[in-house]
C-alpha atoms as a PDB file:
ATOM      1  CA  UNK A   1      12.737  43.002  16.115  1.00  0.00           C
ATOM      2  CA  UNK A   2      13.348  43.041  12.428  1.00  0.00           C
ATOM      3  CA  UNK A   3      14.888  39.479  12.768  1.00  0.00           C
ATOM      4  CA  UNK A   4      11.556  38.226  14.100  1.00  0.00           C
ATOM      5  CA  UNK A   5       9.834  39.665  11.239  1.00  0.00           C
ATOM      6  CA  UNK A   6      11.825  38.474   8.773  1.00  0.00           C
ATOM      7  CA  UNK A   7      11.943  34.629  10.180  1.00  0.00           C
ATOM      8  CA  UNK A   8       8.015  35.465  10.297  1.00  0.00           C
ATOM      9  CA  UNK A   9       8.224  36.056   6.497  1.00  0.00           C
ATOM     10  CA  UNK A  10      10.361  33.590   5.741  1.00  0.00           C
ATOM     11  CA  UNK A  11       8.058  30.891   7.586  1.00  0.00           C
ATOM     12  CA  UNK A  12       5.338  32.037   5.456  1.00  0.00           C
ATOM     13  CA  UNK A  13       6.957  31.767   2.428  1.00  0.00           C
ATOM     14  CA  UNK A  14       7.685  28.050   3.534  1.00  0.00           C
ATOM     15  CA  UNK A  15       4.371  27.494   4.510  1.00  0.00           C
ATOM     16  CA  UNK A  16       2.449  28.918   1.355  1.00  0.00           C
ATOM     17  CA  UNK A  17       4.806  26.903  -1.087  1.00  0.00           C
ATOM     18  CA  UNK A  18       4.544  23.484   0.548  1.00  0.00           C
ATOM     19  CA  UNK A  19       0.674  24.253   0.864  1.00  0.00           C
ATOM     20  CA  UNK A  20       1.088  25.268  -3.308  1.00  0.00           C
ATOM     21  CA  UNK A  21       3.318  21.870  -4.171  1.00  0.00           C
ATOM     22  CA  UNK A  22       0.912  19.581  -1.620  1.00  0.00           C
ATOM     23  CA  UNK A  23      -2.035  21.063  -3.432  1.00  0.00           C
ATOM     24  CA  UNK A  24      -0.924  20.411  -6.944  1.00  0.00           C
ATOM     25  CA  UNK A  25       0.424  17.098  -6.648  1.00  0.00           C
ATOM     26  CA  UNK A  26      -2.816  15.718  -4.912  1.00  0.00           C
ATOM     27  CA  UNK A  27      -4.656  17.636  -7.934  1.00  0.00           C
ATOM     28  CA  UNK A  28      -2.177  15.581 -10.300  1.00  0.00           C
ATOM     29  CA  UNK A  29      -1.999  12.536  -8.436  1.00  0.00           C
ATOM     30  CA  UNK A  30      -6.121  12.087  -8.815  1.00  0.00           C
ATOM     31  CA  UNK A  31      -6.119  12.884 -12.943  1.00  0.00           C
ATOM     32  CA  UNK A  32      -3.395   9.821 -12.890  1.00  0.00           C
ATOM     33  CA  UNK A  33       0.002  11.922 -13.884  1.00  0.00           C
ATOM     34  CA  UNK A  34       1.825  10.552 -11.143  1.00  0.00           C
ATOM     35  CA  UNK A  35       5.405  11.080 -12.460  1.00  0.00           C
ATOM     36  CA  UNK A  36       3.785  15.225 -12.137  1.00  0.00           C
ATOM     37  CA  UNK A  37       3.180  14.418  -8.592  1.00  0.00           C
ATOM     38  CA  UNK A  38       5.920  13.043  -7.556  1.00  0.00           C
ATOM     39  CA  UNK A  39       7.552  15.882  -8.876  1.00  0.00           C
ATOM     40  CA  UNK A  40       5.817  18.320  -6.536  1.00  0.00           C
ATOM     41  CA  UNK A  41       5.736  16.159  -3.417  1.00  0.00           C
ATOM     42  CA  UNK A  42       9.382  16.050  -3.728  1.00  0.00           C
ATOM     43  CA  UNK A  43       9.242  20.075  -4.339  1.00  0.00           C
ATOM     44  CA  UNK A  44       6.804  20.257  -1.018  1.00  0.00           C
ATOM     45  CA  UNK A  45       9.221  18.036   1.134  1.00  0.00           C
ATOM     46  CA  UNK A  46      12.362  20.091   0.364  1.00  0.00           C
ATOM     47  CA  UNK A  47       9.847  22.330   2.541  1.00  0.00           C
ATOM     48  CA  UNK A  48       8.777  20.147   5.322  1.00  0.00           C
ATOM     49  CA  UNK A  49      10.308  16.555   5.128  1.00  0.00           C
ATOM     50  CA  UNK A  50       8.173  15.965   8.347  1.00  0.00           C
ATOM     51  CA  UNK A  51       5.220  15.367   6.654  1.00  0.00           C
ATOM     52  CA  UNK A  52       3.716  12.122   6.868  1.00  0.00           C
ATOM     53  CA  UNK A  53       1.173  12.509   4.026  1.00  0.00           C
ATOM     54  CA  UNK A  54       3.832  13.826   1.820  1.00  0.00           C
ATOM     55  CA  UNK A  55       5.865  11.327   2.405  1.00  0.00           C
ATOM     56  CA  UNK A  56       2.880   8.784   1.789  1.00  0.00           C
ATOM     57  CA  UNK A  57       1.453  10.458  -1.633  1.00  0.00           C
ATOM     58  CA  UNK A  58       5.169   9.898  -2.931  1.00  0.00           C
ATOM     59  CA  UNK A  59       5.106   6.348  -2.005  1.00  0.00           C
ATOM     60  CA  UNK A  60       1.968   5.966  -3.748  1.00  0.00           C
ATOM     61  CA  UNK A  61       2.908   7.543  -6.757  1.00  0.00           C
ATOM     62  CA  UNK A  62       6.286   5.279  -6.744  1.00  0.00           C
ATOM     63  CA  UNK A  63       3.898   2.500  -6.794  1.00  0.00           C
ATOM     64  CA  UNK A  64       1.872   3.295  -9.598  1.00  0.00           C
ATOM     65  CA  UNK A  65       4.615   4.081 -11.193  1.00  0.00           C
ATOM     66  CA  UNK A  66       6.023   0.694 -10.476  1.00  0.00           C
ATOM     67  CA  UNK A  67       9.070   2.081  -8.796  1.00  0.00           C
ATOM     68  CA  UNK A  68       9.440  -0.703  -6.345  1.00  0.00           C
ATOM     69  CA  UNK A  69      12.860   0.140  -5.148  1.00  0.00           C
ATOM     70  CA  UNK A  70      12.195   3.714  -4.269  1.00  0.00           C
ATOM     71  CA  UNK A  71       9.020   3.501  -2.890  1.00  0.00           C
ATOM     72  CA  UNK A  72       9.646   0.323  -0.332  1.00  0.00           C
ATOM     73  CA  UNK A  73      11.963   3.580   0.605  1.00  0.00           C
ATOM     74  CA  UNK A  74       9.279   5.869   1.282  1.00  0.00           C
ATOM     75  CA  UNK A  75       7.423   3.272   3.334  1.00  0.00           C
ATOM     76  CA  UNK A  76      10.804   2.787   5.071  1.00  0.00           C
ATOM     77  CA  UNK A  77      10.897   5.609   6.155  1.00  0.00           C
ATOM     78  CA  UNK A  78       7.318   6.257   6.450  1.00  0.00           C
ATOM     79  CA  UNK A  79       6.989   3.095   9.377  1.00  0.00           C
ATOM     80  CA  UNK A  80       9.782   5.512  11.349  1.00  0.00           C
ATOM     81  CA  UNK A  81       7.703   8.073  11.182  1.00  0.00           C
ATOM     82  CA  UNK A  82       4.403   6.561  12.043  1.00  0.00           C
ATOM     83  CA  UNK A  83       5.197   2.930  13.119  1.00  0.00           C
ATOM     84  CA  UNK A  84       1.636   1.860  13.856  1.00  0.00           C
ATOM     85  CA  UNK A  85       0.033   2.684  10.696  1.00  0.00           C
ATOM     86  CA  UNK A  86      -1.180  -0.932   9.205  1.00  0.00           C
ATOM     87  CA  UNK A  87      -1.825   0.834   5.780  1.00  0.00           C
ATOM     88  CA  UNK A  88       2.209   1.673   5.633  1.00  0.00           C
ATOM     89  CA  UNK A  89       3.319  -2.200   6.454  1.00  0.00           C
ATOM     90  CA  UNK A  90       1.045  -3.588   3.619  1.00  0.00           C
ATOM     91  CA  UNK A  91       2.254  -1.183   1.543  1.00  0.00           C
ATOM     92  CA  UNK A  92       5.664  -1.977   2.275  1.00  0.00           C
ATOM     93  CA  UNK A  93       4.909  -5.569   1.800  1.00  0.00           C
ATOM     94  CA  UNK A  94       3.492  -5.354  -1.291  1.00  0.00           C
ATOM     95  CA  UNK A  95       6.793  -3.361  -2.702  1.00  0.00           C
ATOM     96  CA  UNK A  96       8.863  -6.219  -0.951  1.00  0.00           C
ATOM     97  CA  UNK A  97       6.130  -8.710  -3.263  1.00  0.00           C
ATOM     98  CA  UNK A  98       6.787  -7.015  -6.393  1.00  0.00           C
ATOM     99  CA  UNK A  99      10.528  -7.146  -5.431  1.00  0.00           C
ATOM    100  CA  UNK A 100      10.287 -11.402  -5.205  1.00  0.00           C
ATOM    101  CA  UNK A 101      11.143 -10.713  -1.582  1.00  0.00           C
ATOM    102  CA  UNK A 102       8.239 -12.914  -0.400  1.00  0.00           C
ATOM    103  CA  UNK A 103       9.183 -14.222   3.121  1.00  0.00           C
ATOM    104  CA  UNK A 104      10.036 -10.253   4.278  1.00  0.00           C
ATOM    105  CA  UNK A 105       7.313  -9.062   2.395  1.00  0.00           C
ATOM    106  CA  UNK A 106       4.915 -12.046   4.858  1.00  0.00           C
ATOM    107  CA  UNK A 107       6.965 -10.089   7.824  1.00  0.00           C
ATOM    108  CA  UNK A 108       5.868  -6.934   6.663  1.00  0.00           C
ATOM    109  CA  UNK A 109       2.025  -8.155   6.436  1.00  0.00           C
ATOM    110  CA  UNK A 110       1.819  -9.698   9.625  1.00  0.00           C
ATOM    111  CA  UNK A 111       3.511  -6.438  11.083  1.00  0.00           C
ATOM    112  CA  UNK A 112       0.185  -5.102   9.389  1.00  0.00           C
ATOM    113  CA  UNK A 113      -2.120  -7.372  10.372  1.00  0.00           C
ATOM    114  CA  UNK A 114      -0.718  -6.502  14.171  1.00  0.00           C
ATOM    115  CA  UNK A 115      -1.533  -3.130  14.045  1.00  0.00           C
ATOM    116  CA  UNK A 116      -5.182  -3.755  12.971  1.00  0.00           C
ATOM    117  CA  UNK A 117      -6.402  -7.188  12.360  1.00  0.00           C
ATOM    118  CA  UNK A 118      -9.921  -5.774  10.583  1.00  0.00           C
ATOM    119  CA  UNK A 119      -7.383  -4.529   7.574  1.00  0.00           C
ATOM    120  CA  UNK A 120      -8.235  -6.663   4.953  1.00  0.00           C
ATOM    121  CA  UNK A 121      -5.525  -5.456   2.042  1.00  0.00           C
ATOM    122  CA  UNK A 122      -2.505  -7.195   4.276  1.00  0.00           C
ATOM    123  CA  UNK A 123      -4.237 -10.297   4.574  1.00  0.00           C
ATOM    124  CA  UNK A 124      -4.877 -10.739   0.649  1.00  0.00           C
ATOM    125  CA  UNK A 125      -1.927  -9.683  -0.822  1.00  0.00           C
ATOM    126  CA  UNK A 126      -0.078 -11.892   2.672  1.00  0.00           C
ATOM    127  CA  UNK A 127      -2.503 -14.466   1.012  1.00  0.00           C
ATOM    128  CA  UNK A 128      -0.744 -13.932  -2.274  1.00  0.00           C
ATOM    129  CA  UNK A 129       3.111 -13.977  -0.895  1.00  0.00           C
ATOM    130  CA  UNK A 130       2.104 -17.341   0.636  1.00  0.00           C
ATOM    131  CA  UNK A 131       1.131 -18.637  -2.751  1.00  0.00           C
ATOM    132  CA  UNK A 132       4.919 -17.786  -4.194  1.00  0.00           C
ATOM    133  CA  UNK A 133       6.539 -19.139  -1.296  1.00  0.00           C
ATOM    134  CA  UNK A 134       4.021 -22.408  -2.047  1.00  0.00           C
ATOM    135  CA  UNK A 135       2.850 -22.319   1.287  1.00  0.00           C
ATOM    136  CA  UNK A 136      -0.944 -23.177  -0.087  1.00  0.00           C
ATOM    137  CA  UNK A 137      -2.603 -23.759   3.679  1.00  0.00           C
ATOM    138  CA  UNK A 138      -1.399 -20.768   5.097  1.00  0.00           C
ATOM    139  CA  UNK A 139      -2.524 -18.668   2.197  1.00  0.00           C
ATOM    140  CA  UNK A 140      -6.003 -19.868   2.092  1.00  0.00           C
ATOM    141  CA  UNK A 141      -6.244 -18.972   6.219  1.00  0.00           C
ATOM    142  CA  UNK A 142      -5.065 -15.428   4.930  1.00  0.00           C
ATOM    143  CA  UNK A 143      -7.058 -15.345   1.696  1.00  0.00           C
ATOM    144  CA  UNK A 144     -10.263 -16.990   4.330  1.00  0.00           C
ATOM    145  CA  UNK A 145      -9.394 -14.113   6.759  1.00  0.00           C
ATOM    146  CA  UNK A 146      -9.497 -11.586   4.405  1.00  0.00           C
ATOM    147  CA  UNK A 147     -13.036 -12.512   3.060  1.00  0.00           C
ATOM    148  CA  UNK A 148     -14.468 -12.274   7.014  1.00  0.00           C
ATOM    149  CA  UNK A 149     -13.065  -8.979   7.018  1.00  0.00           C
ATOM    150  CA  UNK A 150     -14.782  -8.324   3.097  1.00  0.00           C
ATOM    151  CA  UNK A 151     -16.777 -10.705   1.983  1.00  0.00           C
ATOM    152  CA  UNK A 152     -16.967  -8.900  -1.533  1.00  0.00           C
ATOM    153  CA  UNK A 153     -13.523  -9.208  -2.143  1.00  0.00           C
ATOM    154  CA  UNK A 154     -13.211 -10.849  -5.805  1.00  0.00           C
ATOM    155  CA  UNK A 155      -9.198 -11.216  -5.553  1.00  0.00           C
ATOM    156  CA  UNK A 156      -9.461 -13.275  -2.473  1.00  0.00           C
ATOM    157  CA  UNK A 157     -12.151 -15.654  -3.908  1.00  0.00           C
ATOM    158  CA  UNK A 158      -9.334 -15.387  -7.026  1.00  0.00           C
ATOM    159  CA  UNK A 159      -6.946 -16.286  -4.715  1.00  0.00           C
ATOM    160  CA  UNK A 160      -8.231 -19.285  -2.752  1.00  0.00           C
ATOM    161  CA  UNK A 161      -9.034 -20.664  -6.176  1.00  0.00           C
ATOM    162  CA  UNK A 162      -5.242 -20.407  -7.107  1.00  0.00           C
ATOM    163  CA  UNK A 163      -4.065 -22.178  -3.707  1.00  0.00           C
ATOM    164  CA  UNK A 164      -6.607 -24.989  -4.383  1.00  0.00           C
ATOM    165  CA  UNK A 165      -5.637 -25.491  -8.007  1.00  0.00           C
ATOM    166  CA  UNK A 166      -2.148 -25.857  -6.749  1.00  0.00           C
ATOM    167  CA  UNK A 167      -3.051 -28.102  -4.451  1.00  0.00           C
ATOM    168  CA  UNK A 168      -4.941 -30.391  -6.766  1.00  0.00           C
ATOM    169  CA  UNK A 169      -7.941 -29.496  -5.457  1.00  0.00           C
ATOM    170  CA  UNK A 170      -9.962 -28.663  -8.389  1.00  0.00           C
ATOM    171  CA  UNK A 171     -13.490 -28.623  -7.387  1.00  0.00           C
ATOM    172  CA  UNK A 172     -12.912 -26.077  -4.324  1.00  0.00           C
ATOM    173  CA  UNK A 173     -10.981 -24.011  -7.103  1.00  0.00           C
ATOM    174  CA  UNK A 174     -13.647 -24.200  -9.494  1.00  0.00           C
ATOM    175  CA  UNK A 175     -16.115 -23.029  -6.506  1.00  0.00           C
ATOM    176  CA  UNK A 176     -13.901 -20.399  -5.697  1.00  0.00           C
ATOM    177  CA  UNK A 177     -13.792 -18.940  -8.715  1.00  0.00           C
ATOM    178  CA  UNK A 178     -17.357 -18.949  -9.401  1.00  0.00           C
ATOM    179  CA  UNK A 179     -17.882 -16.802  -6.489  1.00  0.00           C
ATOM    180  CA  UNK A 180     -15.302 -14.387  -7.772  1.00  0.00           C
ATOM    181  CA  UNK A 181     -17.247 -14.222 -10.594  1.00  0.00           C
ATOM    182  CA  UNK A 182     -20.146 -14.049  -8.973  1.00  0.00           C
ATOM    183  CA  UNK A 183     -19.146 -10.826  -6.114  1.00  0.00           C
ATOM    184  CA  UNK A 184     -21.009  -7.433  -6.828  1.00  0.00           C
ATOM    185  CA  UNK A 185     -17.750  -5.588  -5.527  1.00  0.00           C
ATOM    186  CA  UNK A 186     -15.418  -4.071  -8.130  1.00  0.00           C
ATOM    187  CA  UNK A 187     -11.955  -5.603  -8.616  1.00  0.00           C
ATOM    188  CA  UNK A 188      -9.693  -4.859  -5.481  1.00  0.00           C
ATOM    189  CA  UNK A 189      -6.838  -2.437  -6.458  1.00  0.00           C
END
């Protein structure tokens, strides 16, 4: 009986310091002092390595941080956890982008773009991995799907005028970009 009692207070203990290091690196993560966060959701999954969000907030911090490396490893091990998360395979394309690893980083979109097709992040930034890999038709399909999904999106308009200037197609650019310019929507992240 006292065994019980004390794995009761031991799980309790567990449970009030992840909920303490979950709680403080959300509160740090939203003022922006991300290396702070990372801290404590690293502190919180020494409790509970389980935890999806956890493991999520720390990829997101990685990223801000520009940690490419370490947090395409999050979202590694993130898409074991929760495979059929679209969010998690654009994110793990976009680390695979800023890594120059274009044609896995296009695998990782359309993994994305499987799991939800009305997701418009993984079409733009697939848009944008088309555009290094100079595959300027296929990008403008993405960057054109993207803007069905939200037609506010200034990046995509950005986009499609980048593929057409590329192309030689200068007027379509120039139309492109006016609309960019144009789009009441805030800059996509």
């Amino acid at each position: 009986r006292n065994t019980n009692l004390e794995q009761l207070a031991g799980l309790m203990t567990t449970f009030e310091s992840l909920h303490h290091w979950v709680n403080r690196a959300n509160r740090l993560f939203k003022e922006g002092l991300f290396d702070g966060a990372l801290q404590c959701a690293d502190n919180a999954l020494k409790a509970d390595e389980r935890q999806i969000g956890l493991w999520d907030l720390k990829a997101a911090c990685l990223m801000k941080l520009k940690k490419w490396d370490e947090a395409l490893s999050c979202y590694e091990k993130l898409s074991q956890l929760d495979p059929f998360r679209a969010s998690i395979w654009s994110s793990h394309g976009e680390c695979l982008n800023n890594l120059g690893r274009y044609e896995e980083a296009v695998a990782s979109f359309q993994r994305a773009v499987s799991k939800d097709t009305f997701f418009a992040p993984p079409w733009f930034h697939q848009g944008n991995a088309l555009l290094k890999l100079e595959r300027f038709e296929e990008a403008l399909a993405a960057f054109d799907r993207a803007l069905s999904i939200d037609p506010g999106m200034l990046e995509a308009h950005k986009g499609k005028g980048d593929a057409y200037i590329r192309m030689g197609q200068t007027a379509e650019a120039e139309k492109c970009y006016q609309r960019a310019m144009k789009s009441d929507k805030p800059d996509f992240p």
